[in-house]
PDB file of N, CA and C in Angstrom:
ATOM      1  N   UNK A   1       0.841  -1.194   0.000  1.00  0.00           N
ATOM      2  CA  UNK A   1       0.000   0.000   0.000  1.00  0.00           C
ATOM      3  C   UNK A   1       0.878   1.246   0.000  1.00  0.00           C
ATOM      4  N   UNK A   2       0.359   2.405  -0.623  1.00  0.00           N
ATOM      5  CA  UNK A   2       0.987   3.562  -0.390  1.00  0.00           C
ATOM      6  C   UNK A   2      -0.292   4.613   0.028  1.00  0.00           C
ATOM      7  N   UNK A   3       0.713   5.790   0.477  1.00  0.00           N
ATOM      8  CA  UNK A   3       0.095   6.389   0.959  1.00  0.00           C
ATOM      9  C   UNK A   3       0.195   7.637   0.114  1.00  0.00           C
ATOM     10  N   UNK A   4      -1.511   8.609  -0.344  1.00  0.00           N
ATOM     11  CA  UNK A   4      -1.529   9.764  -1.411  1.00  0.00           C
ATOM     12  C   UNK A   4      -1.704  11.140   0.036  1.00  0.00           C
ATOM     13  N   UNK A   5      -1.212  11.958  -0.223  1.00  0.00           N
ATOM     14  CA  UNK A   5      -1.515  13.445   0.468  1.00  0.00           C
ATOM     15  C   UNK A   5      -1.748  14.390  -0.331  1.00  0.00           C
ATOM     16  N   UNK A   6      -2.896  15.589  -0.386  1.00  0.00           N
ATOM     17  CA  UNK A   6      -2.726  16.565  -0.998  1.00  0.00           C
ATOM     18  C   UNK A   6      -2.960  16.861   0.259  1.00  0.00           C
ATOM     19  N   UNK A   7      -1.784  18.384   0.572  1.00  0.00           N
ATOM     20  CA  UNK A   7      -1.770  18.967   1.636  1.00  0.00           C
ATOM     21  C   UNK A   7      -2.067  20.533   1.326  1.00  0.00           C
ATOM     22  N   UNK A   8      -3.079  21.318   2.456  1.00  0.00           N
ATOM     23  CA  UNK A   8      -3.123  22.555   2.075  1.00  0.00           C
ATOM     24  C   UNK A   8      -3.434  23.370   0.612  1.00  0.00           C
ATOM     25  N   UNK A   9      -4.948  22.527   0.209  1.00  0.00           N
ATOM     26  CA  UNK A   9      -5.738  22.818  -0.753  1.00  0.00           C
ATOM     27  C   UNK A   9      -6.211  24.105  -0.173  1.00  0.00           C
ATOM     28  N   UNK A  10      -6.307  25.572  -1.059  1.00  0.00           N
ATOM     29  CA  UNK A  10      -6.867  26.109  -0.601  1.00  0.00           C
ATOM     30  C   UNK A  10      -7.978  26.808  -1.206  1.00  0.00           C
ATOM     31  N   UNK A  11      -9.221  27.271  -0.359  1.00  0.00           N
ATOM     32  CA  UNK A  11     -10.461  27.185  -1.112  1.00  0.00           C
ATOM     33  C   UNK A  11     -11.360  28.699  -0.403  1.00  0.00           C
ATOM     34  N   UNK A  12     -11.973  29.404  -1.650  1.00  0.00           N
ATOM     35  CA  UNK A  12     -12.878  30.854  -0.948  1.00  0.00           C
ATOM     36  C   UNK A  12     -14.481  29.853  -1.102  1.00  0.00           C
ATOM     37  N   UNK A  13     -14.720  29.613  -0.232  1.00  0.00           N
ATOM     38  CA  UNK A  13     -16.192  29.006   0.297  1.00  0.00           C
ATOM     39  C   UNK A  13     -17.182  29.413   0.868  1.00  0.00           C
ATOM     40  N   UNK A  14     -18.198  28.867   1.139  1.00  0.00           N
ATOM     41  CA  UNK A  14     -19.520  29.887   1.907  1.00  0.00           C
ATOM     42  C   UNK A  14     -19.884  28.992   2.763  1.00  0.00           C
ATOM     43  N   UNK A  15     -19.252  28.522   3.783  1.00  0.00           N
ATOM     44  CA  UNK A  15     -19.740  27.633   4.528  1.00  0.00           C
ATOM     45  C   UNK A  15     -19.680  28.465   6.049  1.00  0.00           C
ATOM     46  N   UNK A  16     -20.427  28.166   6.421  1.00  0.00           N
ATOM     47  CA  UNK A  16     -20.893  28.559   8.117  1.00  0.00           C
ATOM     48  C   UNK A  16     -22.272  28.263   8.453  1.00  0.00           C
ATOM     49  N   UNK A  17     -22.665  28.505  10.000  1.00  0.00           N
ATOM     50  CA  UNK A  17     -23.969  28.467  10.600  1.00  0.00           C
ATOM     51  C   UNK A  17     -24.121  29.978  10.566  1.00  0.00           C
ATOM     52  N   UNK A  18     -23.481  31.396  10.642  1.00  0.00           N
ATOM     53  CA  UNK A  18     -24.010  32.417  10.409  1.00  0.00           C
ATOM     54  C   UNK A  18     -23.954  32.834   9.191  1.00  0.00           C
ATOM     55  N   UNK A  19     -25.460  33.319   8.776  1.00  0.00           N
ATOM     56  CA  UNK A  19     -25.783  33.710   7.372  1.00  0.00           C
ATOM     57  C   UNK A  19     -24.833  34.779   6.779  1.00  0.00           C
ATOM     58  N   UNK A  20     -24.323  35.487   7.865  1.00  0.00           N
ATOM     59  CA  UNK A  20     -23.187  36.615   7.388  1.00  0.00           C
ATOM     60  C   UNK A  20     -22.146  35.700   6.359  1.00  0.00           C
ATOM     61  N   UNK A  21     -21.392  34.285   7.340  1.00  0.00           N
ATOM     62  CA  UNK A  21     -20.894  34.057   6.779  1.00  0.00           C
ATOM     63  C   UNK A  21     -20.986  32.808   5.204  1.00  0.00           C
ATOM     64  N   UNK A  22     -21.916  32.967   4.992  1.00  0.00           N
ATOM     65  CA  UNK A  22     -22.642  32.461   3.224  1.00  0.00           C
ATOM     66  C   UNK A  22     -22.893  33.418   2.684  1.00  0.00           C
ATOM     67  N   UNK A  23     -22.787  34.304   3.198  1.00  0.00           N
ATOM     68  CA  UNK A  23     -23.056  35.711   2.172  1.00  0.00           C
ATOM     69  C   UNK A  23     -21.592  36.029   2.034  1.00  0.00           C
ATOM     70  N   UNK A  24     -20.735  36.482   2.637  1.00  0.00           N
ATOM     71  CA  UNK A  24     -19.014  37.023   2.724  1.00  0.00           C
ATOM     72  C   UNK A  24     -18.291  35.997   1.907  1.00  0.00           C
ATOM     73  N   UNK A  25     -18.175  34.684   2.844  1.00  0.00           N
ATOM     74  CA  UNK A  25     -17.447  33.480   2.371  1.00  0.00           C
ATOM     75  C   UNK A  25     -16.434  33.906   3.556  1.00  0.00           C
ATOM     76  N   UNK A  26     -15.285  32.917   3.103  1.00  0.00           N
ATOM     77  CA  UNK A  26     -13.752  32.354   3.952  1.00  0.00           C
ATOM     78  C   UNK A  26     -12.838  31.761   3.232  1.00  0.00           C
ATOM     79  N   UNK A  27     -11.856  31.545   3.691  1.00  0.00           N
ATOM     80  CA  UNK A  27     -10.996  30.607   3.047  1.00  0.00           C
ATOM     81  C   UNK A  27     -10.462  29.442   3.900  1.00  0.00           C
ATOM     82  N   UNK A  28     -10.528  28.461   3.479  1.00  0.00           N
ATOM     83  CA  UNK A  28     -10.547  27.145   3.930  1.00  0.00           C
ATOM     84  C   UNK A  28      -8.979  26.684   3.235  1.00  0.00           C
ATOM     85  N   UNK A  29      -8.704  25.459   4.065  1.00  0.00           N
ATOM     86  CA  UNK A  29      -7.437  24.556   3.745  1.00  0.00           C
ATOM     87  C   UNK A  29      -7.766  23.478   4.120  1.00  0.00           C
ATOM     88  N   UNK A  30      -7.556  22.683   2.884  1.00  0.00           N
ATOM     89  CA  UNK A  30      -8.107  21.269   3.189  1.00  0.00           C
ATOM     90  C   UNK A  30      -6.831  20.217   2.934  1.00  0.00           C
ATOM     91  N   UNK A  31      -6.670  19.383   3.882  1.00  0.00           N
ATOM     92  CA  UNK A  31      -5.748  18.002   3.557  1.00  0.00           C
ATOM     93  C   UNK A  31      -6.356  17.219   3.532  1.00  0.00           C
ATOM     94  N   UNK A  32      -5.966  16.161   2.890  1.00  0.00           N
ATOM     95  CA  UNK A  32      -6.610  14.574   2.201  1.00  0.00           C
ATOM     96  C   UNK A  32      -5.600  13.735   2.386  1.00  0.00           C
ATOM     97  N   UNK A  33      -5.586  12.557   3.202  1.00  0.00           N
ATOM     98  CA  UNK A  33      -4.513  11.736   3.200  1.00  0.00           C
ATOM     99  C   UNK A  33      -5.416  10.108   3.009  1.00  0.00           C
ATOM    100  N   UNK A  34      -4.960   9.568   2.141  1.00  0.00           N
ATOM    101  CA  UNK A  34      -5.820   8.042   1.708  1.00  0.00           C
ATOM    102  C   UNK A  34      -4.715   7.410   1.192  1.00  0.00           C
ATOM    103  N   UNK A  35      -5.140   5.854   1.308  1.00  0.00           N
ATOM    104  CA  UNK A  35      -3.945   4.725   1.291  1.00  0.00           C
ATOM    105  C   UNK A  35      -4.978   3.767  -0.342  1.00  0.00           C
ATOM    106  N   UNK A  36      -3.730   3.801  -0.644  1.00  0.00           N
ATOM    107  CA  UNK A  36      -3.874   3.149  -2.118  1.00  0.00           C
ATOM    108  C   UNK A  36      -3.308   2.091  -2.512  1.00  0.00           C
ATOM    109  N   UNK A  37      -3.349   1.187  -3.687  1.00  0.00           N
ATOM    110  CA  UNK A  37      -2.790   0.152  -3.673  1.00  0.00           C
ATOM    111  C   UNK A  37      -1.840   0.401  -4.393  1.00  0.00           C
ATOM    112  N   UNK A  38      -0.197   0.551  -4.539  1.00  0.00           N
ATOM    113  CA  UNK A  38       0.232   1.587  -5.561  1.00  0.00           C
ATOM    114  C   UNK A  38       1.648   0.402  -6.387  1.00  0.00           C
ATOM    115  N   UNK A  39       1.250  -0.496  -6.415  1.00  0.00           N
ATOM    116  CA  UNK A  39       2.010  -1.856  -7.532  1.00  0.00           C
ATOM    117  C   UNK A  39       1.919  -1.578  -8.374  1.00  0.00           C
ATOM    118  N   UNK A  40       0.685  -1.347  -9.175  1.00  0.00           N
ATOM    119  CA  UNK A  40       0.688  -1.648 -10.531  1.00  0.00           C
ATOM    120  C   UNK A  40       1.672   0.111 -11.039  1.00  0.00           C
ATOM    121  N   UNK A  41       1.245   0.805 -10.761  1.00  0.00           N
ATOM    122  CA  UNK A  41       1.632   2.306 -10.607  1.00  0.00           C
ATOM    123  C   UNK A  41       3.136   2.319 -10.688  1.00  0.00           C
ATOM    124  N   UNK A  42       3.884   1.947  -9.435  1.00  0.00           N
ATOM    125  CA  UNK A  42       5.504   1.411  -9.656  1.00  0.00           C
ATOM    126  C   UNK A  42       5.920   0.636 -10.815  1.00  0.00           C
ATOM    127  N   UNK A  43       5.557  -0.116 -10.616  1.00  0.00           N
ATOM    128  CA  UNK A  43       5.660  -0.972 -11.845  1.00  0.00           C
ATOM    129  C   UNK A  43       5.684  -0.384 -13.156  1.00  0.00           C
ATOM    130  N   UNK A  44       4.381   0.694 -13.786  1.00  0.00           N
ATOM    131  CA  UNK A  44       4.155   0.695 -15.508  1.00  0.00           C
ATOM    132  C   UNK A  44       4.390   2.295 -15.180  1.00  0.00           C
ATOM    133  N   UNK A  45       4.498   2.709 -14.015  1.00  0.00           N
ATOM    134  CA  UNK A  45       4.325   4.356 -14.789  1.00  0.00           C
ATOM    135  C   UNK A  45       3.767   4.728 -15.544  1.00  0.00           C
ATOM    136  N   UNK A  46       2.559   4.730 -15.584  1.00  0.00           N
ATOM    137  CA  UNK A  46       1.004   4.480 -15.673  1.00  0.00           C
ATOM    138  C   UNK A  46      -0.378   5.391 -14.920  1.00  0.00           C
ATOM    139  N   UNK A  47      -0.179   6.717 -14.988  1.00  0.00           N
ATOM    140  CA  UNK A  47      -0.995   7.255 -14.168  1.00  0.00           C
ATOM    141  C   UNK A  47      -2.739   6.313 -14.251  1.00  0.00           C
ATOM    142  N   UNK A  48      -2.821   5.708 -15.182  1.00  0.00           N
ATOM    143  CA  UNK A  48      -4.321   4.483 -15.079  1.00  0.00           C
ATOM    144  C   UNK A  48      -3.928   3.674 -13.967  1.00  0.00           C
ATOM    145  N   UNK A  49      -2.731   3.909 -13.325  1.00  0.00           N
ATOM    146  CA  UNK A  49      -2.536   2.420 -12.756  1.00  0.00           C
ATOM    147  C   UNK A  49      -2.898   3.066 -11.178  1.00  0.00           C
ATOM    148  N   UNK A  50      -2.878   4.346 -10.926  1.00  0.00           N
ATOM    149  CA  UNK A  50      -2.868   5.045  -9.781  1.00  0.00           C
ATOM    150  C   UNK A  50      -4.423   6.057  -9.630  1.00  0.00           C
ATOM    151  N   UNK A  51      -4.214   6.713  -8.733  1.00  0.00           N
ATOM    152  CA  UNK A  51      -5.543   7.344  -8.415  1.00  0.00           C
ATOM    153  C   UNK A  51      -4.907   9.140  -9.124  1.00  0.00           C
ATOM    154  N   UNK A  52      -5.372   9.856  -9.845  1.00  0.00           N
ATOM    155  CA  UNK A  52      -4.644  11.436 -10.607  1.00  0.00           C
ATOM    156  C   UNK A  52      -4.853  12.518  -9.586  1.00  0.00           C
ATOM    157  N   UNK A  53      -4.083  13.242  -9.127  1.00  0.00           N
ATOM    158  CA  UNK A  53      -4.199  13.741  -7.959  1.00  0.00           C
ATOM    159  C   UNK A  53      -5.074  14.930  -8.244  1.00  0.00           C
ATOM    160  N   UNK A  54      -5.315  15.505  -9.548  1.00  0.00           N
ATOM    161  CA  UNK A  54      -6.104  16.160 -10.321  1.00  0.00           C
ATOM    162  C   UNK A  54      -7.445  16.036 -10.454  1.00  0.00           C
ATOM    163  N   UNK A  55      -7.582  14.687 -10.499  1.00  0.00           N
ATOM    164  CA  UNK A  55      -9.436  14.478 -10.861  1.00  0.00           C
ATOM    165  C   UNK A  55      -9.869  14.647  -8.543  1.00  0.00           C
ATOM    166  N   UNK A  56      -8.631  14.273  -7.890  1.00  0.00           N
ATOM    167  CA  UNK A  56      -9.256  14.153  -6.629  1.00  0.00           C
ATOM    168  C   UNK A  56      -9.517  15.733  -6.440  1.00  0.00           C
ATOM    169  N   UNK A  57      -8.478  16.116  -6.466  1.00  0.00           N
ATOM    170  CA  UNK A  57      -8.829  17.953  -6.552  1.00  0.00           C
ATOM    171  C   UNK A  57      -9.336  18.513  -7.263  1.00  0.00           C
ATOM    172  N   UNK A  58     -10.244  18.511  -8.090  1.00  0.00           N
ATOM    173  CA  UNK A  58     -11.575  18.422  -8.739  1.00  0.00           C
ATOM    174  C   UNK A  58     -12.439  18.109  -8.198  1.00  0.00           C
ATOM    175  N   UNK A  59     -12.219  17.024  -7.582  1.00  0.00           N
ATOM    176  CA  UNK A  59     -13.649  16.422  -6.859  1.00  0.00           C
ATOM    177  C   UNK A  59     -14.158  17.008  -5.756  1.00  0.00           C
ATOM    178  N   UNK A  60     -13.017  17.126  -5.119  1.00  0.00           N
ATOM    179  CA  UNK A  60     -12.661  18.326  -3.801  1.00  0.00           C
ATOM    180  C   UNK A  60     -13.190  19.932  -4.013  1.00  0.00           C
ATOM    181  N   UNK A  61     -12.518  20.389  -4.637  1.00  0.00           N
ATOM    182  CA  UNK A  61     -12.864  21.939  -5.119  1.00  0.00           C
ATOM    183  C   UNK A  61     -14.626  21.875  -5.512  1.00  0.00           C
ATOM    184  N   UNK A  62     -15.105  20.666  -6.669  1.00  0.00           N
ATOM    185  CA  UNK A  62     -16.308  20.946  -6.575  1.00  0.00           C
ATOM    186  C   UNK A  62     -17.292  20.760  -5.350  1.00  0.00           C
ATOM    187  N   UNK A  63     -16.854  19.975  -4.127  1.00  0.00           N
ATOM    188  CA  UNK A  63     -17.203  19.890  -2.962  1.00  0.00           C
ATOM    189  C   UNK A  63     -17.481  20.997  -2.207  1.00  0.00           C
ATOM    190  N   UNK A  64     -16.626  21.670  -2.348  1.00  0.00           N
ATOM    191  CA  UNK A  64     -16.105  22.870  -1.634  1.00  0.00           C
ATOM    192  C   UNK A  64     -17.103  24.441  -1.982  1.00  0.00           C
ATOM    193  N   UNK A  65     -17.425  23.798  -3.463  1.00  0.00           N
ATOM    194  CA  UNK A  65     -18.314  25.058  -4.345  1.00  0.00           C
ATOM    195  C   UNK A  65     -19.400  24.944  -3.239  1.00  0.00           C
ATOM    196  N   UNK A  66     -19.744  23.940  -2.606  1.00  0.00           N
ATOM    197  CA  UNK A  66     -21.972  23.935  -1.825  1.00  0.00           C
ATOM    198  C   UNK A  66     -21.777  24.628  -0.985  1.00  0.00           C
ATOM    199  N   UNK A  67     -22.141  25.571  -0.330  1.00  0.00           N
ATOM    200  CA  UNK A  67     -22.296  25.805   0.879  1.00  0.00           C
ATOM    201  C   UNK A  67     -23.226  24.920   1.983  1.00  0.00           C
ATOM    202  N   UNK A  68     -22.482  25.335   2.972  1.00  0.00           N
ATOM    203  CA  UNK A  68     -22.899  24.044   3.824  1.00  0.00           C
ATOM    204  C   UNK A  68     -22.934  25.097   5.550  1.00  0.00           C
ATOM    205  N   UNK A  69     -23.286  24.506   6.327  1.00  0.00           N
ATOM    206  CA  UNK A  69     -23.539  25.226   7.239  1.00  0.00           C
ATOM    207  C   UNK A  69     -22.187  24.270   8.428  1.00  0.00           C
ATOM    208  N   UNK A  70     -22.188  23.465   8.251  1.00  0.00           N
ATOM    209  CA  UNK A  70     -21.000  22.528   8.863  1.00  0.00           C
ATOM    210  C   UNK A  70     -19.841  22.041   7.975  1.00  0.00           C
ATOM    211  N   UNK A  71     -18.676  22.145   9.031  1.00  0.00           N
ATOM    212  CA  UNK A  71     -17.381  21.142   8.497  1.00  0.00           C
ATOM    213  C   UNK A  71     -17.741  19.901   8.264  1.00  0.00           C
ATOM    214  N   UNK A  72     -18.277  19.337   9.667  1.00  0.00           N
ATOM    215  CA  UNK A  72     -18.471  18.233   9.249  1.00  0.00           C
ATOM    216  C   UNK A  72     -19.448  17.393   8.213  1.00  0.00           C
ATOM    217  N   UNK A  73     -20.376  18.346   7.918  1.00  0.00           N
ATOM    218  CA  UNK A  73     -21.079  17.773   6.541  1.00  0.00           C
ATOM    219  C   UNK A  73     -20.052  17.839   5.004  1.00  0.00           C
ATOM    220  N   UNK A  74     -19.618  18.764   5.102  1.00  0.00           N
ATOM    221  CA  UNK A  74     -18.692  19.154   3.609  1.00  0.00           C
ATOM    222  C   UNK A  74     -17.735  18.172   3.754  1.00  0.00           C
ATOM    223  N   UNK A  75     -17.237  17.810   4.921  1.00  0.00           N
ATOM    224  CA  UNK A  75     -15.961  16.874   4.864  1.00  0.00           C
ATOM    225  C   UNK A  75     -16.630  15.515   4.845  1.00  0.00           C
ATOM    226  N   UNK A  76     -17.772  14.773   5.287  1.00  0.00           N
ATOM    227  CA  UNK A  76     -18.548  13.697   5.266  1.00  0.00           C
ATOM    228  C   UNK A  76     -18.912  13.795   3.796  1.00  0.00           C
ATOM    229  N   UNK A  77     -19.582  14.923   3.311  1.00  0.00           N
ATOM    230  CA  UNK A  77     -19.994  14.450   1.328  1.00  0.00           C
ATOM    231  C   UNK A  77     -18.750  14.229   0.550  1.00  0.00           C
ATOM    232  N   UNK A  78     -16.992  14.756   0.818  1.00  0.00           N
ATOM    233  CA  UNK A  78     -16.418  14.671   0.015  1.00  0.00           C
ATOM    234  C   UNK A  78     -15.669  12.698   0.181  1.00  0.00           C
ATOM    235  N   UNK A  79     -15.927  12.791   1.516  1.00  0.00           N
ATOM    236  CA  UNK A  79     -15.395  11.428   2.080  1.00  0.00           C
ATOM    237  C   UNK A  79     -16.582  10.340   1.055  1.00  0.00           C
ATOM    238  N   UNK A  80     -17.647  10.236   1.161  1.00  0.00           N
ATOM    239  CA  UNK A  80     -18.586   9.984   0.172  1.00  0.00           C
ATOM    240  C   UNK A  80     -18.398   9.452  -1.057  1.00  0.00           C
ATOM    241  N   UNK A  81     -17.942  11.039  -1.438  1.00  0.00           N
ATOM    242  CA  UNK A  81     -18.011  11.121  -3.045  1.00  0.00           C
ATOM    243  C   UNK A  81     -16.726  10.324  -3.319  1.00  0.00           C
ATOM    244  N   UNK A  82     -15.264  10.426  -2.675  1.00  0.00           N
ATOM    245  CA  UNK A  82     -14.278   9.554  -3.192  1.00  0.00           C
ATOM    246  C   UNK A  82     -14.627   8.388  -2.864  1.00  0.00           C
ATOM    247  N   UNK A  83     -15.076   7.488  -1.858  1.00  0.00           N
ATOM    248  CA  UNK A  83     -15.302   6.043  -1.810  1.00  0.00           C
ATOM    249  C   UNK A  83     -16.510   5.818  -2.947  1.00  0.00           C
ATOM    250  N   UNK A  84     -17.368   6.412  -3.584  1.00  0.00           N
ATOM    251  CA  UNK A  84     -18.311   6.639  -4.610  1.00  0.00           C
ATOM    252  C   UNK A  84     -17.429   6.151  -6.313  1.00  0.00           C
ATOM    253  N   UNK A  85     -16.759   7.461  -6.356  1.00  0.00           N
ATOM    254  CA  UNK A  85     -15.996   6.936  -7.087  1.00  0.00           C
ATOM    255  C   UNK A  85     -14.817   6.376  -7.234  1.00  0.00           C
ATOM    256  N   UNK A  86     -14.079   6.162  -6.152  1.00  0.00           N
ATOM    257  CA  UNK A  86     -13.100   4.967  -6.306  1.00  0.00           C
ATOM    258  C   UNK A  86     -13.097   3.911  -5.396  1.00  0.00           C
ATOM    259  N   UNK A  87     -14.108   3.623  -5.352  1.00  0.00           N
ATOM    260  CA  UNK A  87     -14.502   2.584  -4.410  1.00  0.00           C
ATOM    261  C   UNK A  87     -13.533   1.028  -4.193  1.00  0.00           C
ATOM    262  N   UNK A  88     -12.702   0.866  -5.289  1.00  0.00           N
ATOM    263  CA  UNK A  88     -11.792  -0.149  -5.587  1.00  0.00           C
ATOM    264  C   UNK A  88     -10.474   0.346  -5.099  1.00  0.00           C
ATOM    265  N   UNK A  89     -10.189   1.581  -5.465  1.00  0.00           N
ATOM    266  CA  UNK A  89      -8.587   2.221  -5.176  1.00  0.00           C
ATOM    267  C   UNK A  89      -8.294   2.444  -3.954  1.00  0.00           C
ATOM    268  N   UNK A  90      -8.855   3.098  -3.201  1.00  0.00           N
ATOM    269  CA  UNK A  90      -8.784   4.008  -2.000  1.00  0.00           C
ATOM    270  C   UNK A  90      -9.581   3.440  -1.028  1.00  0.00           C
ATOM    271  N   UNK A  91      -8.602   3.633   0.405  1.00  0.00           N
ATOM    272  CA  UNK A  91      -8.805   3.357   1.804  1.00  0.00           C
ATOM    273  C   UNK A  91      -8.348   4.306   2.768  1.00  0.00           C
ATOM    274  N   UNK A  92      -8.865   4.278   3.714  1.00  0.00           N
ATOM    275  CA  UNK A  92      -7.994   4.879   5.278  1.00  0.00           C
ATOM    276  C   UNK A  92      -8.266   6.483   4.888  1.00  0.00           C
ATOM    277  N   UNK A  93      -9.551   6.978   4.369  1.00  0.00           N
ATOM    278  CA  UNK A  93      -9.300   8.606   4.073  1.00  0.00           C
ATOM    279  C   UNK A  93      -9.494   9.182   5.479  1.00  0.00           C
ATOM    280  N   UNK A  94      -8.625   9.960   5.473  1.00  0.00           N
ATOM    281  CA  UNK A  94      -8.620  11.195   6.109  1.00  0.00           C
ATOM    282  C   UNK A  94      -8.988  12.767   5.746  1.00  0.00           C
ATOM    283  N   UNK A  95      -9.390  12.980   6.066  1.00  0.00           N
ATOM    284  CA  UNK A  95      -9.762  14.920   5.767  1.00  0.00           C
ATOM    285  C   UNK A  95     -10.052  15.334   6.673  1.00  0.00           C
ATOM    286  N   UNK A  96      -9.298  16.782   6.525  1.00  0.00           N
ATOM    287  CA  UNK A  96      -8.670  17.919   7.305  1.00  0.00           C
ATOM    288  C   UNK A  96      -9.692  19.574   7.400  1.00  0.00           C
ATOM    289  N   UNK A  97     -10.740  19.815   7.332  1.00  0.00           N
ATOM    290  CA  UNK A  97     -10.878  21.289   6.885  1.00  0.00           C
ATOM    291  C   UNK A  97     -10.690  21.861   7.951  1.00  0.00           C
ATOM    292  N   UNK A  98     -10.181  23.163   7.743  1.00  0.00           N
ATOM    293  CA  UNK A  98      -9.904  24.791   8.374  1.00  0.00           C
ATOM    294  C   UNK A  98     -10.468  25.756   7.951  1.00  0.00           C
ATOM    295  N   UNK A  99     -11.266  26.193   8.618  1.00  0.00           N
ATOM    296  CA  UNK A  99     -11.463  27.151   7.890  1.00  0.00           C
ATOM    297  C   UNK A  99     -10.612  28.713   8.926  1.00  0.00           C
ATOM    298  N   UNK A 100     -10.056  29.447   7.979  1.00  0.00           N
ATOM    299  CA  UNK A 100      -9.171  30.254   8.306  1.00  0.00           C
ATOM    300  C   UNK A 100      -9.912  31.748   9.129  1.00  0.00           C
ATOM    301  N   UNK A 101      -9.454  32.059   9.672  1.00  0.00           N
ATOM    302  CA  UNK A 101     -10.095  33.656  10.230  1.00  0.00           C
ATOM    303  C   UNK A 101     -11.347  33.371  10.732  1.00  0.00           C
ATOM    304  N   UNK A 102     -11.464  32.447  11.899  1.00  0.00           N
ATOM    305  CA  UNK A 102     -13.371  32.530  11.875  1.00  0.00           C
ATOM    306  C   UNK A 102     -13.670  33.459  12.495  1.00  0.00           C
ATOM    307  N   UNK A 103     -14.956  33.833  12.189  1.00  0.00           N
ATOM    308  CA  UNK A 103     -15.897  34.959  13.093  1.00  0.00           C
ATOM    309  C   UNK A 103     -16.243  34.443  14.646  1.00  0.00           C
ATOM    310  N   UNK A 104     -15.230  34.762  15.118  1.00  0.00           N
ATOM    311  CA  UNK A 104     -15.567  34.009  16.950  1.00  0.00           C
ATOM    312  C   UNK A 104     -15.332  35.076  17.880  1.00  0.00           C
ATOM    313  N   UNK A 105     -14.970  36.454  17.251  1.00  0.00           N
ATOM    314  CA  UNK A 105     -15.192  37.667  18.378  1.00  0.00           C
ATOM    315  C   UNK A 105     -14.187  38.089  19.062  1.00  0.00           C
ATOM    316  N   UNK A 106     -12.821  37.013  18.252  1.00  0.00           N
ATOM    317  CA  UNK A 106     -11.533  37.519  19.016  1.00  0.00           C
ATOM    318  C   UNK A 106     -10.653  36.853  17.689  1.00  0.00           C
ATOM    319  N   UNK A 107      -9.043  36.930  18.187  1.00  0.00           N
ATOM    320  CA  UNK A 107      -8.387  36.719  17.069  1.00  0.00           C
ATOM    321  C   UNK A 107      -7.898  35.027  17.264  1.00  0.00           C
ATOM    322  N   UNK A 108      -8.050  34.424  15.999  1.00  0.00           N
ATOM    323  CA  UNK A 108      -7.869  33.340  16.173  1.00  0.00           C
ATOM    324  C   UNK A 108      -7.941  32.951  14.496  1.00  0.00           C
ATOM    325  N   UNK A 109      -6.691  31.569  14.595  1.00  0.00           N
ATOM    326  CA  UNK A 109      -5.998  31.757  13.177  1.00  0.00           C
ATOM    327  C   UNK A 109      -6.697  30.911  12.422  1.00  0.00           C
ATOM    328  N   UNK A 110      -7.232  29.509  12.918  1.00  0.00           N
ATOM    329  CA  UNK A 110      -8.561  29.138  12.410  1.00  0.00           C
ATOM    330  C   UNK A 110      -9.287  28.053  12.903  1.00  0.00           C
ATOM    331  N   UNK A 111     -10.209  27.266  12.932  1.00  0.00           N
ATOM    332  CA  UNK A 111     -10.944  26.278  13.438  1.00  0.00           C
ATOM    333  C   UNK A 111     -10.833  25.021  12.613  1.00  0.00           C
ATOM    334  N   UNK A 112     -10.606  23.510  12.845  1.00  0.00           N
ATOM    335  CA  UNK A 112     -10.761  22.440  12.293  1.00  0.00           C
ATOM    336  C   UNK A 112     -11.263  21.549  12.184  1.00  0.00           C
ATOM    337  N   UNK A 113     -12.012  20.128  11.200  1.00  0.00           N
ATOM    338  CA  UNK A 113     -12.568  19.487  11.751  1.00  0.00           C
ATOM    339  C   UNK A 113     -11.876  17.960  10.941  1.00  0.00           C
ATOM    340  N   UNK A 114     -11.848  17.461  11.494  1.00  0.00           N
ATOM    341  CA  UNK A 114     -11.207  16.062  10.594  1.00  0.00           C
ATOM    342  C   UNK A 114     -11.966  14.727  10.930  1.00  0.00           C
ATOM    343  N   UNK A 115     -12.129  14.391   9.835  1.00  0.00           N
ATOM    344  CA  UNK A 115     -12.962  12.674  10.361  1.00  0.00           C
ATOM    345  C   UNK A 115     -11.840  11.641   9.091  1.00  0.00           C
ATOM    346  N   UNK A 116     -11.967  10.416   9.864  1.00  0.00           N
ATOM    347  CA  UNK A 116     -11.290   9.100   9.398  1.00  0.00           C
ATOM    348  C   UNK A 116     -12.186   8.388   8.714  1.00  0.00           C
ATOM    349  N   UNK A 117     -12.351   7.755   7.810  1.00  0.00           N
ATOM    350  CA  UNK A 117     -13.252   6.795   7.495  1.00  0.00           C
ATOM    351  C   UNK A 117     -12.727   5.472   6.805  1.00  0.00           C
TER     352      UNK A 117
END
């Protein structure tokens, strides 16, 4: 098995529980860490043979487009959507969101939420 990371995706989103913040937006940073089967990949040098770190950050970014009122829903649909579509490749995901600068009434650099699946 190997292990894929995209670290510190970063994203202007509309996610919050205050309506201020779906109207303004934020900027978010997202990590993704998932375990793959990565033989055939070594072997042929073959991006078919691996998962394209491109179509995942795609998949991600369009995740990122919904607004959502929780981390943990946006990070649960994207967890979803990759076992959805690579249901054969990929295991052990992890995701990371931050969202940066929150509105909490004092200074603080940002809030996180991460689930395993």
């Amino acid at each position: 098995m190997g292990t894929i990371e995209l670290e510190q995706m970063e994203f202007f989103s509309y996610h919050g529980c205050y309506e201020q913040e779906q109207v303004v937006g934020n900027y978010f940073l997202v990590d993704l860490k998932f375990n793959t089967d990565s033989n055939a990949a070594i072997k042929s040098d073959d991006i078919n043979d691996t998962v394209s770190y491109l179509t995942i950050y795609e998949l991600i970014k369009d995740e990122m487009k919904k607004k959502s009122k929780l981390l943990e829903h946006v990070a649960g649909r994207i967890i979803d959507r990759l076992y959805t579509e690579f249901p054969e490749k990929i295991s052990d995901v992890t995701i990371k969101i931050r969202k940066m600068n929150p509105p909490l009434g004092g200074k603080l650099n940002n809030v996180s939420v991460t689930l395993t699946q």
